[in-house]
Protein backbone atom coordinates (compact mmCIF):
# COMPACT_ATOMS: atom_id res chain seq x y z
CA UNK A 1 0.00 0.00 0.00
CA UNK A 2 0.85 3.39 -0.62
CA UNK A 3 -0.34 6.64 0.80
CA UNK A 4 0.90 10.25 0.22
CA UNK A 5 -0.30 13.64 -0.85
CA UNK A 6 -0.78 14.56 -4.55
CA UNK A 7 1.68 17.51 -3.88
CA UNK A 8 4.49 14.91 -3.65
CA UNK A 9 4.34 14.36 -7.03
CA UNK A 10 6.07 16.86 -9.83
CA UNK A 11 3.72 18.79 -11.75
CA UNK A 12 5.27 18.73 -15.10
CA UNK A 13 3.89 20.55 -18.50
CA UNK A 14 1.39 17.90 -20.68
CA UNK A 15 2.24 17.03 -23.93
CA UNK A 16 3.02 18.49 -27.35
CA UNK A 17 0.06 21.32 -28.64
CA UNK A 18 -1.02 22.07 -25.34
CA UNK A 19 -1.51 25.90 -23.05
CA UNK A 20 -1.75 26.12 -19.60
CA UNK A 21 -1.57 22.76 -18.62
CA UNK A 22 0.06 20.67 -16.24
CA UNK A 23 -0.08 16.85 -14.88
CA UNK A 24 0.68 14.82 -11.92
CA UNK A 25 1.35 10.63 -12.87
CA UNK A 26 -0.16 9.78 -9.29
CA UNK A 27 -0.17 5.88 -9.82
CA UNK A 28 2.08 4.28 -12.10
CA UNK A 29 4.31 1.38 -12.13
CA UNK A 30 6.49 2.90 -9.87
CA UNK A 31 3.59 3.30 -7.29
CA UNK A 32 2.60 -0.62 -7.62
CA UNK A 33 0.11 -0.42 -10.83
CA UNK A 34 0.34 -3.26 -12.90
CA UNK A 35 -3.08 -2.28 -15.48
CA UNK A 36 -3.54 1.55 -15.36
CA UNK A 37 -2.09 5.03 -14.74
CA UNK A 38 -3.81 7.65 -13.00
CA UNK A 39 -3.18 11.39 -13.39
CA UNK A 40 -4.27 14.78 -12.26
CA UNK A 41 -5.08 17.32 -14.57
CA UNK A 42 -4.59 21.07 -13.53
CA UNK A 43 -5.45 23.60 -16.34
CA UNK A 44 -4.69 26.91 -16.02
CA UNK A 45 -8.14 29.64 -16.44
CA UNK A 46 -7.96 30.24 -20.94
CA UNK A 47 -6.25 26.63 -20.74
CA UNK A 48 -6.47 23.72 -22.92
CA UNK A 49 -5.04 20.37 -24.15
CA UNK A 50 -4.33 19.48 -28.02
CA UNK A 51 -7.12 17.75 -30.17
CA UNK A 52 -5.85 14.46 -30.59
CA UNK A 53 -6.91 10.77 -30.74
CA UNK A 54 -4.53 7.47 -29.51
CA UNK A 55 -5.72 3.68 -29.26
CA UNK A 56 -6.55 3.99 -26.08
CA UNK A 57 -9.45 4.83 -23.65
CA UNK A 58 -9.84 7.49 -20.82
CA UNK A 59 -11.93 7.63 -17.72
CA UNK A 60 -11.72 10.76 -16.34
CA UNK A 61 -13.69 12.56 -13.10
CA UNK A 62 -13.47 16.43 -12.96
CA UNK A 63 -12.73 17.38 -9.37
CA UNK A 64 -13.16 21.33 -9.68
CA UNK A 65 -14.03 24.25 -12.15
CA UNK A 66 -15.64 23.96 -15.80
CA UNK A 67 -15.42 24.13 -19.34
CA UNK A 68 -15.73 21.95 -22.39
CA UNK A 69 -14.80 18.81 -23.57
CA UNK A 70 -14.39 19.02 -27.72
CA UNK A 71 -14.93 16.08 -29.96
CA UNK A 72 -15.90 15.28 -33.79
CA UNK A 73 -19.19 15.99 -32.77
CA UNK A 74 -18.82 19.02 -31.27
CA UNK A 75 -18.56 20.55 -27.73
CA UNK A 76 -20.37 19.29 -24.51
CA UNK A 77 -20.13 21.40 -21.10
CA UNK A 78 -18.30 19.86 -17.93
CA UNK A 79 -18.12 21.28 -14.58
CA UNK A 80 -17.37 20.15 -10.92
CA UNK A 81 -18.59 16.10 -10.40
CA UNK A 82 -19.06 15.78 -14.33
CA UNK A 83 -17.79 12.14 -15.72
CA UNK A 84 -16.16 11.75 -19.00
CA UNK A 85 -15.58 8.59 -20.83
CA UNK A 86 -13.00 8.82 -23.99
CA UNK A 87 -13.36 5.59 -26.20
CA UNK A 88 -10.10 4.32 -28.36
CA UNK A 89 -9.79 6.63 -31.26
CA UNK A 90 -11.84 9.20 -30.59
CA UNK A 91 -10.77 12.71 -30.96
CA UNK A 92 -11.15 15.03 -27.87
CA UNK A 93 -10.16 18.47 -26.59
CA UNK A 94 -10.48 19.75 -22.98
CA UNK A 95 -10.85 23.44 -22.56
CA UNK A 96 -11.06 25.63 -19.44
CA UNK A 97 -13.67 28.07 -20.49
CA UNK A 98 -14.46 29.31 -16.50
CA UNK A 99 -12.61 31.30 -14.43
CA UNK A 100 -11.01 28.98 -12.00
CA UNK A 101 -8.02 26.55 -12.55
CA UNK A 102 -9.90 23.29 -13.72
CA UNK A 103 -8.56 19.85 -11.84
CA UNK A 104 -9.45 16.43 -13.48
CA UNK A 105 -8.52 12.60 -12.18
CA UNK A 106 -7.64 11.07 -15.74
CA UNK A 107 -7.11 7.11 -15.77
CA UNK A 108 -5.45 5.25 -18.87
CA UNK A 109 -4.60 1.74 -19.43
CA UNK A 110 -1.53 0.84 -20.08
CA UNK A 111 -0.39 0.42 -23.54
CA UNK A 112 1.87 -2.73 -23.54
């Protein structure tokens, strides 16, 4: 078992295309996860992440603030408590479109 506080962990800068954006890897391998990563999401107010797509799905909880989630179908609102399931392939966008920092659990399989 593990137990520490999420501020132990490095917030570094997400990937490639995004603004205002940064992520803690909470639960990895290192941490004793053999099946999934989890990560917290903290996006800046004006923030957002690249529209992209990858083979894999998402499960992701939004712990505070609001904005949009962006996908070939268009835009659908989040906010504090919403749930969002990514499938495999599908393309999605967060944006922070309030005026508070936005913080989301994100859990991903992983890939090997």
């Amino acid at each position: 078992m593990r137990v520490f506080d999420h501020g132990e962990v490095e917030a570094t800068k997400a990937e490639e295309g995004a603004f205002g954006l940064k992520v803690r890897w909470l639960v990895t391998r290192d941490t004793g996860a053999e099946r999934f990563a989890m990560r917290l999401f903290e996006m800046a107010q004006d923030g957002f992440s690249p529209f992209h797509s990858h083979p894999w799905e998402h499960e992701v909880y939004i712990l505070q603030g609001s904005g949009v989630v962006v996908g070939s179908d268009g835009e659908r609102a989040f906010k504090t408590g919403t749930v969002v399931f990514i499938a495999p392939d599908e393309k999605h966008q967060f944006k922070n479109t309030g005026s508070e920092t936005v913080k989301f659990l994100c859990m991903i399989p992983y890939r090997d």
